[in-house]
Protein backbone atom coordinates (compact mmCIF):
# COMPACT_ATOMS: atom_id res chain seq x y z
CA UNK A 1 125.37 203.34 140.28
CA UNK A 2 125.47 201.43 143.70
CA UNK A 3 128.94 200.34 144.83
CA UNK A 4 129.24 196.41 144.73
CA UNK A 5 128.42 194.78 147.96
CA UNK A 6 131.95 192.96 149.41
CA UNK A 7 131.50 188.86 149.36
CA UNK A 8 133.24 186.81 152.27
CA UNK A 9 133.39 183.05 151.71
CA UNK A 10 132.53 180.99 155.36
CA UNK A 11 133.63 177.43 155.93
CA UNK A 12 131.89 176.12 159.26
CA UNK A 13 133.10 172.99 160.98
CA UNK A 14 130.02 171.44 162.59
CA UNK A 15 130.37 168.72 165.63
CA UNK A 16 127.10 167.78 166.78
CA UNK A 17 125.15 171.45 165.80
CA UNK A 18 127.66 173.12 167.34
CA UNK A 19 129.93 175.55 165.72
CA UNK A 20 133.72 174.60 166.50
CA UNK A 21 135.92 176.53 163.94
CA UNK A 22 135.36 179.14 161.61
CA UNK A 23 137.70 180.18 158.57
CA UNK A 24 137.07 183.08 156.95
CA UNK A 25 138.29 183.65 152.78
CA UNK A 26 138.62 187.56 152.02
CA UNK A 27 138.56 188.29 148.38
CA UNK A 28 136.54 185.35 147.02
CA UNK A 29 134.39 185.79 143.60
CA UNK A 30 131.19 186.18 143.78
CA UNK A 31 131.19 182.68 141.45
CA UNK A 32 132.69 180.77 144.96
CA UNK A 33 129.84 182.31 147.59
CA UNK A 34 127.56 179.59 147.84
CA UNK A 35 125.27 181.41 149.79
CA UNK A 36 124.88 185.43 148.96
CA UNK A 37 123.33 187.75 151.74
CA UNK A 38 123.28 191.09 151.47
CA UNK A 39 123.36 193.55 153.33
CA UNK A 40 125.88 191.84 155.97
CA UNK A 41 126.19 193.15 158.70
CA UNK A 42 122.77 193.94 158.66
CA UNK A 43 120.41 195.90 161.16
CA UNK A 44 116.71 194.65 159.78
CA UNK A 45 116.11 191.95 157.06
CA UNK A 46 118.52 190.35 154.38
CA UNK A 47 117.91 189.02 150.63
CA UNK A 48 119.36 185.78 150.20
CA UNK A 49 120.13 184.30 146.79
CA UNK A 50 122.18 181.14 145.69
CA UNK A 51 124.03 180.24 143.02
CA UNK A 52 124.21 176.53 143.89
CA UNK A 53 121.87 173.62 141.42
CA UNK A 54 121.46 171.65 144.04
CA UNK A 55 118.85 173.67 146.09
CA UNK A 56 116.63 174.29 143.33
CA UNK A 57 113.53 172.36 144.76
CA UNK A 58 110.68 173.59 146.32
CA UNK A 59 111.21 171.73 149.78
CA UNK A 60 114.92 173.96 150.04
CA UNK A 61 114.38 175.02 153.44
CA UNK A 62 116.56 178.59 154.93
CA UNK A 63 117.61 178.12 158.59
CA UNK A 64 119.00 179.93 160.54
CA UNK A 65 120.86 179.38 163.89
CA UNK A 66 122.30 181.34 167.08
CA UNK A 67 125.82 180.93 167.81
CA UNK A 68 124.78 178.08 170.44
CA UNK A 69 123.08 176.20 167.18
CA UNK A 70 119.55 177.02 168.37
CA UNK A 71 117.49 177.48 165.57
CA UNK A 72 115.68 180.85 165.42
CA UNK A 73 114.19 181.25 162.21
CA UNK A 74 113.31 178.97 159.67
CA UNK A 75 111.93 179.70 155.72
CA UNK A 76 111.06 177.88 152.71
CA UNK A 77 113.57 179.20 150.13
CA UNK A 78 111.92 181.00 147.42
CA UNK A 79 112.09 179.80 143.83
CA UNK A 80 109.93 182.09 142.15
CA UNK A 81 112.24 184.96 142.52
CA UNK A 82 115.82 186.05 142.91
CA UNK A 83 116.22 185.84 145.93
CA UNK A 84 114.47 185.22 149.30
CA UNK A 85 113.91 187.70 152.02
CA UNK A 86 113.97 186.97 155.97
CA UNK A 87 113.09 189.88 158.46
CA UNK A 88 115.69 189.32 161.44
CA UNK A 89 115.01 192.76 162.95
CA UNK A 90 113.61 190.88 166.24
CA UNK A 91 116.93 188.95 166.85
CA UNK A 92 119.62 189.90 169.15
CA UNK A 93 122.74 191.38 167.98
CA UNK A 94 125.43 189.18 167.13
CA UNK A 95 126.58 186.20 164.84
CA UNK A 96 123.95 183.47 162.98
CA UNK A 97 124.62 180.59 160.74
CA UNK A 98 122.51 180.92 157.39
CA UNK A 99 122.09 177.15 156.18
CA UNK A 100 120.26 175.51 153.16
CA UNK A 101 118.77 172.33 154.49
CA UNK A 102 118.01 170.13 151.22
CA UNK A 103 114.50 167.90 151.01
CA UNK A 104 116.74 164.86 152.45
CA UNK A 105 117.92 166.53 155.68
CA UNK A 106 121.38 167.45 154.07
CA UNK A 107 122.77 170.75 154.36
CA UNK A 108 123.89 172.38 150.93
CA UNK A 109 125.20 175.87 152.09
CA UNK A 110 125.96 178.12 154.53
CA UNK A 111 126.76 181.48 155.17
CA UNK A 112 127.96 183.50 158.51
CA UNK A 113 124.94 186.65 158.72
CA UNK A 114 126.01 189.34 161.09
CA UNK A 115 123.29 191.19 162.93
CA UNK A 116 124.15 194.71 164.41
């Protein structure tokens, strides 16, 4: 049996695609991550599941963003499966925003990915 991956809610402050304040909630369910990435940290690529209603559409785009709000890598969110895989081996270490940009342009989710 596998030992149960350790969930860390994220709430990002946005002004203007930048990232101005970040608040970190140790100990949340897994029922509260609205965005679930696992591994994190992570060295090669992450699987990325949701448990939100509001993304299930087949326009649900996955960004995600430096720490300067430059967008590096961008996926259609898969709704045929559990969860949808992006390969960030060919980043830079350090700190990305995950985000779940909705059909209308709204973002639903987001989640801090750490890559080592």
């Amino acid at each position: 049996m596998g030992v149960m991956p350790t969930i860390v809610c994220v709430k990002w402050i946005w002004t203007k695609e930048t990232l101005s304040e970040v608040v970190r909630v140790q100990g949340c369910r897994r029922s509260d991550a609205g965005l679930q990435v696992i591994p994190n940290p992570t060295k090669g690529s992450i699987r990325v599941s949701t448990n939100s209603d509001a993304v299930m559409h087949a326009a649900t785009l996955l960004e995600l963003r430096d720490i300067t709000g430059r967008v590096v890598l961008v996926k259609q969110l898969a709704l045929e499966t559990p969860y949808t895989e992006l390969e960030m081996a060919f980043l830079s270490e350090g700190t990305y925003m995950l985000s779940l940009r909705l059909p209308d342009g709204r973002i639903a989710e987001r989640a801090q990915v750490i890559k080592q």
